[in-house]
PDB file of N, CA and C in Angstrom:
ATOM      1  N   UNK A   1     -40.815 -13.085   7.869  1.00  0.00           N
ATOM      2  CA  UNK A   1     -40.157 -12.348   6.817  1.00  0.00           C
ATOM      3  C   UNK A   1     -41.140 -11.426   6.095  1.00  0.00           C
ATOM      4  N   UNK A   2     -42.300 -11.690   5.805  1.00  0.00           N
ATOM      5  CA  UNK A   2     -43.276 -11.093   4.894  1.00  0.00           C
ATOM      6  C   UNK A   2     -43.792  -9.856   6.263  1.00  0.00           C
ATOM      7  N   UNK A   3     -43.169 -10.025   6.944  1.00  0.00           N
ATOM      8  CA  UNK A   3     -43.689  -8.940   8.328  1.00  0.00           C
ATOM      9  C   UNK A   3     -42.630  -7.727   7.844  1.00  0.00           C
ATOM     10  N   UNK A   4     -41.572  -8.192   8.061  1.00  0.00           N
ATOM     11  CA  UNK A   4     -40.294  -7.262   7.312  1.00  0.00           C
ATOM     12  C   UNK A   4     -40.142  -6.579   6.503  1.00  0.00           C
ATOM     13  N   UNK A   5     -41.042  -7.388   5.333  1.00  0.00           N
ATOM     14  CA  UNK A   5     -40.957  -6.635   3.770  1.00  0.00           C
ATOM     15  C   UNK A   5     -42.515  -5.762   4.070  1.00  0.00           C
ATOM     16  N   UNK A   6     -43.471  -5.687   4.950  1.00  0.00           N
ATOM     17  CA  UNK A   6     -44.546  -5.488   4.801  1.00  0.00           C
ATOM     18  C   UNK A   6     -44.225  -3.834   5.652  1.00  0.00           C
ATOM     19  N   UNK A   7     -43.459  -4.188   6.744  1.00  0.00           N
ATOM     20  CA  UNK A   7     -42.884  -2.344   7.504  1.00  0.00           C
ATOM     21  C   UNK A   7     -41.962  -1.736   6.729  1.00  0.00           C
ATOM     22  N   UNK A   8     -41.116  -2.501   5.794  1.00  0.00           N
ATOM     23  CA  UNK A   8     -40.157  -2.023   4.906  1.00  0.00           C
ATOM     24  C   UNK A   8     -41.114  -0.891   3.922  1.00  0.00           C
ATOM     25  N   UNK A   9     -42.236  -1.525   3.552  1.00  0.00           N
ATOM     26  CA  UNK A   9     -43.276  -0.800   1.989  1.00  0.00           C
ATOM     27  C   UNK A   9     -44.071  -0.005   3.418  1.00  0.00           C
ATOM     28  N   UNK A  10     -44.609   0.030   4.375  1.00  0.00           N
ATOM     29  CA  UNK A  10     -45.423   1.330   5.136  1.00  0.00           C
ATOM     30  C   UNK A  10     -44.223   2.112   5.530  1.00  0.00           C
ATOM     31  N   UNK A  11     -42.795   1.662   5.685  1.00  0.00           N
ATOM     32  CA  UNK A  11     -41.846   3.211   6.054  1.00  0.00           C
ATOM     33  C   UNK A  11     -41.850   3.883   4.697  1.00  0.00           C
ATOM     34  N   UNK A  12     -41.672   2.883   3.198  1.00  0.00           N
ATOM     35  CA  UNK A  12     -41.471   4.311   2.409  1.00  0.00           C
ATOM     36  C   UNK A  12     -42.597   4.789   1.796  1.00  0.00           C
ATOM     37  N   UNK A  13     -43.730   4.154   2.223  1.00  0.00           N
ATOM     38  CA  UNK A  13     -44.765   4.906   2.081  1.00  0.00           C
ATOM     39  C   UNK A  13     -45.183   6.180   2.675  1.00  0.00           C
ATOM     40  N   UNK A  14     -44.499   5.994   3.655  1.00  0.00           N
ATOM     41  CA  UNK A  14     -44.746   7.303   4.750  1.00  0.00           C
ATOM     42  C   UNK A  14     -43.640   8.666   4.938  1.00  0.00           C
ATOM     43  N   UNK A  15     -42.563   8.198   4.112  1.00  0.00           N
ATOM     44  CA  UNK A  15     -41.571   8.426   3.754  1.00  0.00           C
ATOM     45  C   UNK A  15     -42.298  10.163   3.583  1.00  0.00           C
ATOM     46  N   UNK A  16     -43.294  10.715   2.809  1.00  0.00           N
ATOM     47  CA  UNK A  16     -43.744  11.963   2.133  1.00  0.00           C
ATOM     48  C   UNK A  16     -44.088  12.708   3.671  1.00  0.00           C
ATOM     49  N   UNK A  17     -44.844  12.233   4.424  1.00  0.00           N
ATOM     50  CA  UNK A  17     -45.442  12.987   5.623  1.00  0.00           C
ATOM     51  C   UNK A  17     -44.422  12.528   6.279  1.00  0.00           C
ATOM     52  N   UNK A  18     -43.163  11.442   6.684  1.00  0.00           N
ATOM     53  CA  UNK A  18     -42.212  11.606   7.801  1.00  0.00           C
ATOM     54  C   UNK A  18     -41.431  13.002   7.172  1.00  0.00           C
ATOM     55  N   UNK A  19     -41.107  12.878   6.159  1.00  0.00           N
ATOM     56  CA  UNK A  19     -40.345  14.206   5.611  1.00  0.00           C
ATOM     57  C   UNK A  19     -40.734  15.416   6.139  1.00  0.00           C
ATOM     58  N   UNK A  20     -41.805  15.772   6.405  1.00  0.00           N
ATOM     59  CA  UNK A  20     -42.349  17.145   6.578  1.00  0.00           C
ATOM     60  C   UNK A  20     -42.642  16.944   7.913  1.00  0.00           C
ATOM     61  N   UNK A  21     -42.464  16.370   8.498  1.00  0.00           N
ATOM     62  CA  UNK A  21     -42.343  16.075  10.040  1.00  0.00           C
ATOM     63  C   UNK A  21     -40.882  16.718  10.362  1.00  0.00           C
ATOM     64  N   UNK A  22     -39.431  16.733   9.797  1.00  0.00           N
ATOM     65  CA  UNK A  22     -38.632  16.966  10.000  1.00  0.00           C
ATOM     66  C   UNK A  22     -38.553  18.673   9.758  1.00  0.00           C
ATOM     67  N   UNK A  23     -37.153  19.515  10.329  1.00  0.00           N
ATOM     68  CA  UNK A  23     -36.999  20.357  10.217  1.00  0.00           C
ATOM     69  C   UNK A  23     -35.885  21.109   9.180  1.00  0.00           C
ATOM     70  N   UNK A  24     -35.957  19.836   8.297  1.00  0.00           N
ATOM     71  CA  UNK A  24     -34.436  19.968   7.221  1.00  0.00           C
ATOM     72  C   UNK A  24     -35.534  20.444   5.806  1.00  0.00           C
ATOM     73  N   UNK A  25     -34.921  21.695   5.156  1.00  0.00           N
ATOM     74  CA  UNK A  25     -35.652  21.472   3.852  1.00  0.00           C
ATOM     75  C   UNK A  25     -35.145  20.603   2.430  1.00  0.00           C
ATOM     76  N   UNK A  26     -36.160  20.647   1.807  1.00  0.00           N
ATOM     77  CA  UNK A  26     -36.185  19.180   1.034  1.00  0.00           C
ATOM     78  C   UNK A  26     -34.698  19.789  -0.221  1.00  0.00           C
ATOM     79  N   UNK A  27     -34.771  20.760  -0.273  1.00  0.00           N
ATOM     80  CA  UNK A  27     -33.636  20.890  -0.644  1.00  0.00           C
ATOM     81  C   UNK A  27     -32.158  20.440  -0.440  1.00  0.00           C
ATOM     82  N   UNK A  28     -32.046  20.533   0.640  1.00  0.00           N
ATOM     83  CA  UNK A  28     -31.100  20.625   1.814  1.00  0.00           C
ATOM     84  C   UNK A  28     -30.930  18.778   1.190  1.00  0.00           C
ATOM     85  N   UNK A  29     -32.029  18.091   1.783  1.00  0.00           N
ATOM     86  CA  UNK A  29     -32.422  16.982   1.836  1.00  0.00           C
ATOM     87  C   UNK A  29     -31.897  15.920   0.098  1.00  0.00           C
ATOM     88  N   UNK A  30     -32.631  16.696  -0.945  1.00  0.00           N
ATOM     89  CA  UNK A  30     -31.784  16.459  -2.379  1.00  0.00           C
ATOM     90  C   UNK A  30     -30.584  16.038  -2.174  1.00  0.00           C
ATOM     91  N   UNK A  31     -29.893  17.323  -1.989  1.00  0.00           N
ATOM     92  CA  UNK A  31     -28.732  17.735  -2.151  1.00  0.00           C
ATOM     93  C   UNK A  31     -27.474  16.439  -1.148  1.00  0.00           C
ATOM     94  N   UNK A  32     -28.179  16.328  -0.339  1.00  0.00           N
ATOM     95  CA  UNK A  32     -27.718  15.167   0.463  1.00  0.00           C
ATOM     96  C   UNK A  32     -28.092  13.469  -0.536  1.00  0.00           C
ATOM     97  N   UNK A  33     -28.958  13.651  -0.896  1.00  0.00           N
ATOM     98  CA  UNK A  33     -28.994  12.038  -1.737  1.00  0.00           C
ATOM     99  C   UNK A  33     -28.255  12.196  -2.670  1.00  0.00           C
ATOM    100  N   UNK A  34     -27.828  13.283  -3.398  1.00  0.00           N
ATOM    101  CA  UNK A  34     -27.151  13.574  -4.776  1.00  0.00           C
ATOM    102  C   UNK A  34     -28.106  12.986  -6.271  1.00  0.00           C
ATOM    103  N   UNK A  35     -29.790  13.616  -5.733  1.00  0.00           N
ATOM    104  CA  UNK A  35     -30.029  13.592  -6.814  1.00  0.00           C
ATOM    105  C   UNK A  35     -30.906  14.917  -7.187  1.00  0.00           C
ATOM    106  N   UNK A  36     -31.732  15.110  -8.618  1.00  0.00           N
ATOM    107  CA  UNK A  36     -32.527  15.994  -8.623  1.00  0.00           C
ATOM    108  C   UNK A  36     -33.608  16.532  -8.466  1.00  0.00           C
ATOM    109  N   UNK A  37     -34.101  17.636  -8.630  1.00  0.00           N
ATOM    110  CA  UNK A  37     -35.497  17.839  -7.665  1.00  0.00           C
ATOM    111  C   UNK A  37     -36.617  17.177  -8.464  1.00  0.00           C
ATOM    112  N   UNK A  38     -36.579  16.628  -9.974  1.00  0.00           N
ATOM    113  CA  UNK A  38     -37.637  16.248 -10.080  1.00  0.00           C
ATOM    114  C   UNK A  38     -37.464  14.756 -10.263  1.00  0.00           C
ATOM    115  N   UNK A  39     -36.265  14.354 -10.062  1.00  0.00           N
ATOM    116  CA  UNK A  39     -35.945  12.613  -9.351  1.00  0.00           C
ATOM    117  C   UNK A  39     -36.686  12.585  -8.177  1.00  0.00           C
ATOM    118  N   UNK A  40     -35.778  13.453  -7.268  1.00  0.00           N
ATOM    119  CA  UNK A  40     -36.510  13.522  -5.916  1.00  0.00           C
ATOM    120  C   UNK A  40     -38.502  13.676  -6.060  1.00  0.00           C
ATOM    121  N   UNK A  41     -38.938  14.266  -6.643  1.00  0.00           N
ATOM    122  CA  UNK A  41     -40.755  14.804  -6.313  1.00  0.00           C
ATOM    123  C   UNK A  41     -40.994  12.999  -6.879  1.00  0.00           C
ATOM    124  N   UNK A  42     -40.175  12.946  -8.077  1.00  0.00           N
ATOM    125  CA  UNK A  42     -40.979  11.480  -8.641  1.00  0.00           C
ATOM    126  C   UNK A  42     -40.707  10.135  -7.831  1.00  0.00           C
ATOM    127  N   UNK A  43     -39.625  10.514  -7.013  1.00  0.00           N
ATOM    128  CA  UNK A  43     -39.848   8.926  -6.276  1.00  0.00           C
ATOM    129  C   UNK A  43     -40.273   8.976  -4.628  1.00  0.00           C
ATOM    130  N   UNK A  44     -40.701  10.723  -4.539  1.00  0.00           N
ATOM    131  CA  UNK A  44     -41.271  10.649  -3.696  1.00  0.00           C
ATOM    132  C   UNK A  44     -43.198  10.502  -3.539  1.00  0.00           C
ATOM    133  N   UNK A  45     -43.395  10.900  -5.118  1.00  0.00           N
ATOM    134  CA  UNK A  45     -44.576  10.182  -5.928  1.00  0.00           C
ATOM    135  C   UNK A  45     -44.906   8.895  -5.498  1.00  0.00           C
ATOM    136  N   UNK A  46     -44.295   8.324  -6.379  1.00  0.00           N
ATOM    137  CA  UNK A  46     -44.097   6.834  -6.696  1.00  0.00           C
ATOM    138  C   UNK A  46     -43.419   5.765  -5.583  1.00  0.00           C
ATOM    139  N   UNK A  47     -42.580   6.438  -4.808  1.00  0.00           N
ATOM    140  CA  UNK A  47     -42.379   5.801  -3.708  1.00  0.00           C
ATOM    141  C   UNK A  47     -41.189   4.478  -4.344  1.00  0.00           C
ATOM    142  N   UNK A  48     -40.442   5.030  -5.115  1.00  0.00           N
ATOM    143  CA  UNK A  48     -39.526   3.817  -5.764  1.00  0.00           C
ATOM    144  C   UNK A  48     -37.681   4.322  -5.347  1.00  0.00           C
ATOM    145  N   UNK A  49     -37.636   4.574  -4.152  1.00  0.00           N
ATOM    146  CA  UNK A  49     -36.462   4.481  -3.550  1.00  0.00           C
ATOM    147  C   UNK A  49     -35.789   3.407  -3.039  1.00  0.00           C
ATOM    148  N   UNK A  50     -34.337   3.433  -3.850  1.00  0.00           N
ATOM    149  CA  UNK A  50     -33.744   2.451  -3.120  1.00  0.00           C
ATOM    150  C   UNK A  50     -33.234   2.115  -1.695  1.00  0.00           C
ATOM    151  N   UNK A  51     -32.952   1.131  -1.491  1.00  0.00           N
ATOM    152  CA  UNK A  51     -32.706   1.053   0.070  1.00  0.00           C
ATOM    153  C   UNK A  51     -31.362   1.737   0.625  1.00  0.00           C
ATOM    154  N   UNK A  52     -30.677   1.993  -0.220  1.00  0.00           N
ATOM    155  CA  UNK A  52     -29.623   3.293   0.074  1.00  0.00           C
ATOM    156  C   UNK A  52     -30.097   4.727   0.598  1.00  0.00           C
ATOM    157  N   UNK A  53     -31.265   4.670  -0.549  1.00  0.00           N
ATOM    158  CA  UNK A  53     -31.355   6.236  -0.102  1.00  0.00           C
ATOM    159  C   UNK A  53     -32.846   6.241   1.099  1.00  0.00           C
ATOM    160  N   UNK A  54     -33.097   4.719   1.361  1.00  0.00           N
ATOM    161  CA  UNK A  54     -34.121   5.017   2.293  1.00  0.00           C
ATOM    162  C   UNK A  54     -33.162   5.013   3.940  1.00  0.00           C
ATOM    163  N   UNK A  55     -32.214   4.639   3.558  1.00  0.00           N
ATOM    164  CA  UNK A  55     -31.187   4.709   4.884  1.00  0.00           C
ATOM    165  C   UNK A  55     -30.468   5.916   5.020  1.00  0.00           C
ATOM    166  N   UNK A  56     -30.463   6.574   3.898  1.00  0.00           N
ATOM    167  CA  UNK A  56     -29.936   7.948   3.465  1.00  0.00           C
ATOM    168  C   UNK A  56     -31.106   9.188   4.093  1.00  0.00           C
ATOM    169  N   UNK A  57     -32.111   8.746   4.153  1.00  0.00           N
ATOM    170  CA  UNK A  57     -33.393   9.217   4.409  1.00  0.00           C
ATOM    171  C   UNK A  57     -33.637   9.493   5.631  1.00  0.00           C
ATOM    172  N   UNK A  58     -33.125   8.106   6.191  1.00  0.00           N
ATOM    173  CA  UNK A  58     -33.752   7.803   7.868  1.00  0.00           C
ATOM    174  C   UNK A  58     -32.257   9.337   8.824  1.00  0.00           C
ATOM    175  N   UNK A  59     -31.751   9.419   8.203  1.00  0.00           N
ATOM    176  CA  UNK A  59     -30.794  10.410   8.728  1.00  0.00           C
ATOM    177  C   UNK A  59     -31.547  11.787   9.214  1.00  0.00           C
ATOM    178  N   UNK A  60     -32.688  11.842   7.900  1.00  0.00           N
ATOM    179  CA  UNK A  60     -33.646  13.211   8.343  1.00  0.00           C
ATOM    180  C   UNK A  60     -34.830  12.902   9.251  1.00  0.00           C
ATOM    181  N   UNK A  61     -35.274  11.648   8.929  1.00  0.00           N
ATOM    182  CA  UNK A  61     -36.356  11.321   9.629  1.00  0.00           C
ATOM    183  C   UNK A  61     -36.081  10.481  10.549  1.00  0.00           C
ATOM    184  N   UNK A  62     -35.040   9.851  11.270  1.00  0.00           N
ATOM    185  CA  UNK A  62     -34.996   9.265  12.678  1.00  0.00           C
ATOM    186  C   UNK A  62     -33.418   9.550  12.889  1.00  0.00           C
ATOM    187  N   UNK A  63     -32.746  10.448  13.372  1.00  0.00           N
ATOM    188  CA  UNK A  63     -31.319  11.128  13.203  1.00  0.00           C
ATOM    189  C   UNK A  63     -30.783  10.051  14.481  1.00  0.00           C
ATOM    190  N   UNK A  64     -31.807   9.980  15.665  1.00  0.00           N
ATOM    191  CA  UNK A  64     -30.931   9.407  16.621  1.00  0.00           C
ATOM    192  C   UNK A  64     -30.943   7.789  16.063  1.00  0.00           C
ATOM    193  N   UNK A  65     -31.695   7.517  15.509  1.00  0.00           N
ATOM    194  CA  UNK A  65     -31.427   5.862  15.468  1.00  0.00           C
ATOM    195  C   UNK A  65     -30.771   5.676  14.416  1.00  0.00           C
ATOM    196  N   UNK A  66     -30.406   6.561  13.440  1.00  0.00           N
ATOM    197  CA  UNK A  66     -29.534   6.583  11.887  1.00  0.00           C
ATOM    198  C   UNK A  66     -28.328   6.502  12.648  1.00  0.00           C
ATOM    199  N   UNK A  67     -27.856   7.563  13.624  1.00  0.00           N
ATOM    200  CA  UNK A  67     -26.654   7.595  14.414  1.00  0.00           C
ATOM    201  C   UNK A  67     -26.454   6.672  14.782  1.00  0.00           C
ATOM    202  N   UNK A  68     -27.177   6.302  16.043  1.00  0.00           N
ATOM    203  CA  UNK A  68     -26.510   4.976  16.376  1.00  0.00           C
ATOM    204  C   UNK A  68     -26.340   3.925  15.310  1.00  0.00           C
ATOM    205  N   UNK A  69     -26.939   3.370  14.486  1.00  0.00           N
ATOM    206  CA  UNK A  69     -27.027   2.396  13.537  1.00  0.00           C
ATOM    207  C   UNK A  69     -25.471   2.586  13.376  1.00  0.00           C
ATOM    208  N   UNK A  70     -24.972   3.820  12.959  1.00  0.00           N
ATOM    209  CA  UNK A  70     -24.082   4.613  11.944  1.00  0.00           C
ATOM    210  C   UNK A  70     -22.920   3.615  13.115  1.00  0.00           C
ATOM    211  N   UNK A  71     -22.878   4.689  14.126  1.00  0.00           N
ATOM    212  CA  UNK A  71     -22.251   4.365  15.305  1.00  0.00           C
ATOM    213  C   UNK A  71     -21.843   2.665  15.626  1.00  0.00           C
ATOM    214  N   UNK A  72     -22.498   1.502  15.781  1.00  0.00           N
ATOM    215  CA  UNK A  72     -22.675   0.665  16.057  1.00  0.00           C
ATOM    216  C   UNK A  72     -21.904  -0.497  14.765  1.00  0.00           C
ATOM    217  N   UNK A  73     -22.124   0.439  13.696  1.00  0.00           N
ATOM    218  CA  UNK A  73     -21.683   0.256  12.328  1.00  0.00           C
ATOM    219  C   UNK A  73     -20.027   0.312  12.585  1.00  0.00           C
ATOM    220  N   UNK A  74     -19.397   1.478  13.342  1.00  0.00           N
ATOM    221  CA  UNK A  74     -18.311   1.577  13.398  1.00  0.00           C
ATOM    222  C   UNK A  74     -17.653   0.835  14.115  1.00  0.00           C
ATOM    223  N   UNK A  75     -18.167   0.799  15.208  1.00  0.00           N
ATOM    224  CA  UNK A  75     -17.929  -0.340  16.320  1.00  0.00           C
ATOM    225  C   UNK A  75     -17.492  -1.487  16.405  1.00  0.00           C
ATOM    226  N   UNK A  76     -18.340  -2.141  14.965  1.00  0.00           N
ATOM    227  CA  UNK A  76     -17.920  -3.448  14.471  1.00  0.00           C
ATOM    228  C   UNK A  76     -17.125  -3.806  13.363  1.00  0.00           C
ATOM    229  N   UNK A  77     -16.519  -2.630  13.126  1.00  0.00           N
ATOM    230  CA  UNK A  77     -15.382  -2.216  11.920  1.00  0.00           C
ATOM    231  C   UNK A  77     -14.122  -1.956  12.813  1.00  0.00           C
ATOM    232  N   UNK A  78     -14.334  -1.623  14.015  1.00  0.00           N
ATOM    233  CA  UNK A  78     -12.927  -2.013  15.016  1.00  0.00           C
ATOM    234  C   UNK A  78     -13.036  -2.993  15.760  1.00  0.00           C
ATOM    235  N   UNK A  79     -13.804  -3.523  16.005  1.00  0.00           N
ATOM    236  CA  UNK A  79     -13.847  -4.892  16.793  1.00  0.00           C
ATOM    237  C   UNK A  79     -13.150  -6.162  15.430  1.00  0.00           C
ATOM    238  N   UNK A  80     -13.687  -6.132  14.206  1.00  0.00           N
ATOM    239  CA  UNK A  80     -12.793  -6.336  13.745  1.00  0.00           C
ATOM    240  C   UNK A  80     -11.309  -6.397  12.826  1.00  0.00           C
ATOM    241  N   UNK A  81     -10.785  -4.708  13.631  1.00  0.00           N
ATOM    242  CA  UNK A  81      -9.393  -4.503  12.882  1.00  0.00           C
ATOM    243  C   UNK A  81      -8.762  -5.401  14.321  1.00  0.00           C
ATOM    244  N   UNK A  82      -9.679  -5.317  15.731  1.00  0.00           N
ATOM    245  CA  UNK A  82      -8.750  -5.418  16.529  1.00  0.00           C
ATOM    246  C   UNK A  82      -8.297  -6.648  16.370  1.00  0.00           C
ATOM    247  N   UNK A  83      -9.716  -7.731  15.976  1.00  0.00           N
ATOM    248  CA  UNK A  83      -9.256  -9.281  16.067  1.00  0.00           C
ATOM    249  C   UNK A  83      -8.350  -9.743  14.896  1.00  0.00           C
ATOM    250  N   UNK A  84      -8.046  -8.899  13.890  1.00  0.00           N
ATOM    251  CA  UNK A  84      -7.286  -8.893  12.669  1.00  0.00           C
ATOM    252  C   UNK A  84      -5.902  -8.194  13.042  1.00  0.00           C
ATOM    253  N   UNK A  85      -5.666  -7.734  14.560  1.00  0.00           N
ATOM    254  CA  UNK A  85      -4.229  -7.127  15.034  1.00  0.00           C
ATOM    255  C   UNK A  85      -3.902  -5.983  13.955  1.00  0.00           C
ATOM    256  N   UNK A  86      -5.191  -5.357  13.955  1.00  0.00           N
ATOM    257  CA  UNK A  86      -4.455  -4.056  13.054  1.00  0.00           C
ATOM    258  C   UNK A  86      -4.856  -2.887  14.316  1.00  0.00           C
ATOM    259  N   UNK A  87      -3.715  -2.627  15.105  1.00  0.00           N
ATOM    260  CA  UNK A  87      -3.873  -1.862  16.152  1.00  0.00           C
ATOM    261  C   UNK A  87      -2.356  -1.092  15.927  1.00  0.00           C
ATOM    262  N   UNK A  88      -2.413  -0.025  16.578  1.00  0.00           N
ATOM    263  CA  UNK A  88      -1.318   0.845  16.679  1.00  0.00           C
ATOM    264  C   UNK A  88      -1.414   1.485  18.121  1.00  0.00           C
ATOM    265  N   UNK A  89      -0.135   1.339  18.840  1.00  0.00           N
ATOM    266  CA  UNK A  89      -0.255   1.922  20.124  1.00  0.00           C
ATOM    267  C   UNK A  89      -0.381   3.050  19.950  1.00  0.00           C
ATOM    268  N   UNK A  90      -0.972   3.549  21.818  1.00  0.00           N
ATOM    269  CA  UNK A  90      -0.587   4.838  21.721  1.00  0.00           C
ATOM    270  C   UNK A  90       0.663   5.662  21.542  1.00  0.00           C
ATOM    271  N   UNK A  91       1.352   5.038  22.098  1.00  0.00           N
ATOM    272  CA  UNK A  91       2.423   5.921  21.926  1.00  0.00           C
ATOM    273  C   UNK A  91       2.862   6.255  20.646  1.00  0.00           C
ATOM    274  N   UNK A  92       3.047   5.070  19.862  1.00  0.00           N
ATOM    275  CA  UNK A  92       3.416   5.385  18.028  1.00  0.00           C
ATOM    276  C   UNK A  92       2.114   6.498  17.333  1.00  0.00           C
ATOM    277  N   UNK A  93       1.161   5.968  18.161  1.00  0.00           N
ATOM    278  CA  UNK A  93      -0.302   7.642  17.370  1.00  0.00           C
ATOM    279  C   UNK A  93       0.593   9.134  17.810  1.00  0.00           C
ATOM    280  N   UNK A  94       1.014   8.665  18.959  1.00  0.00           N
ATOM    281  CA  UNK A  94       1.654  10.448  19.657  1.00  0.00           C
ATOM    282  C   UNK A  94       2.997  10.590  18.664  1.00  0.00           C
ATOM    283  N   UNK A  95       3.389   9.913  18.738  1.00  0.00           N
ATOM    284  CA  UNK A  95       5.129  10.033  17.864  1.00  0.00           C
ATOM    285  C   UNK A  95       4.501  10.259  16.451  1.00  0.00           C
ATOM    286  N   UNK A  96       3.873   9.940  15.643  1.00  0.00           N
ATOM    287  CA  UNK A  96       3.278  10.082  14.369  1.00  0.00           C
ATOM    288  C   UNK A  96       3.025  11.673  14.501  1.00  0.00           C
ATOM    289  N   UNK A  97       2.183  11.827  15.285  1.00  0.00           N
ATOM    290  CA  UNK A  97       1.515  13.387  15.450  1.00  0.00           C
ATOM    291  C   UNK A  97       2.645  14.314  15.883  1.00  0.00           C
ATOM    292  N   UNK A  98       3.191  13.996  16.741  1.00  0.00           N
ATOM    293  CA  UNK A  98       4.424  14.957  16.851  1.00  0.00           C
ATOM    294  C   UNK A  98       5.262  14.994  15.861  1.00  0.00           C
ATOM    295  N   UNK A  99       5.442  13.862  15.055  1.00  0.00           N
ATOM    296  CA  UNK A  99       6.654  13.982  13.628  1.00  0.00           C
ATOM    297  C   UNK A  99       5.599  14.823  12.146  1.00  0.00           C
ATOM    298  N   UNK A 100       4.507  14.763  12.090  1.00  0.00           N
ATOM    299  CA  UNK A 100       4.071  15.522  11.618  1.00  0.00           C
ATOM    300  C   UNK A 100       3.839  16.861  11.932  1.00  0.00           C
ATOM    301  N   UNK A 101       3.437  16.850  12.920  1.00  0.00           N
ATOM    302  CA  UNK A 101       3.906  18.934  13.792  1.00  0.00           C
ATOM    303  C   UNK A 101       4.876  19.288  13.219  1.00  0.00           C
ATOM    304  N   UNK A 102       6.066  18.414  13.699  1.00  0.00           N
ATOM    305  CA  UNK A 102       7.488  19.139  13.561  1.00  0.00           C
ATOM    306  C   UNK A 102       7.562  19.165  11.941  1.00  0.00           C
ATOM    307  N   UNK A 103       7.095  18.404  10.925  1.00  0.00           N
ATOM    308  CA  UNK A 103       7.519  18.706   9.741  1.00  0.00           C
ATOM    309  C   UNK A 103       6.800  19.761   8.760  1.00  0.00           C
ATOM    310  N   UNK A 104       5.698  20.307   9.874  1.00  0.00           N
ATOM    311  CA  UNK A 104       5.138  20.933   9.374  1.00  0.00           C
ATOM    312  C   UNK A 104       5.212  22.441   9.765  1.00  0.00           C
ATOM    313  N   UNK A 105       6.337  22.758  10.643  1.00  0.00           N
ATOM    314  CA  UNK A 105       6.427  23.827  10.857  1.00  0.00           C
ATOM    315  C   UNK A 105       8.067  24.813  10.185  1.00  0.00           C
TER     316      UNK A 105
END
């Protein structure tokens, strides 16, 4: 466990040079955490980000493994609607979509 918490404190330490490794500007980057630029400089100072926004983070600095995470995340949010029988055939998805066409024209 103390291995865990020990790569947890060197990722957001590194957090300043993975950033500038990427090709997103830090603006861009703000604007995506929803906070401000001198929130953002100070906890990229200080290194006092929460684990939201260090997962919020990993989107700029590791996109394919944020994805999948993301991905894999979803996966197991239908695996269990399926075992909870919250399924809808196909055919009722097509009849839905066609009764909305038609009411919309």
């Amino acid at each position: 466990m103390i291995q865990t918490v020990k790569s947890y404190q060197k990722l957001v330490d590194d957090i300043p040079s993975l950033l500038d490794q990427t090709h997103y500007k830090l603006q861009y980057v703000m604007s995506e955490l929803g906070i401000t630029k001198a929130t953002f400089y100070r906890k990229l100072k200080l290194g006092t980000w929460t684990t939201d926004e260090v997962i919020k983070l990993l989107k700029f600095i590791a996109p394919k493994e944020y994805y999948k995470w993301e991905f894999e995340k979803e996966l197991e949010l239908a695996e269990l609607d399926l075992k909870k029988g919250k399924l809808i055939s196909n055919e009722k998805v097509m009849k839905n979509i066609e009764e909305h066409l038609n009411s919309t024209k």
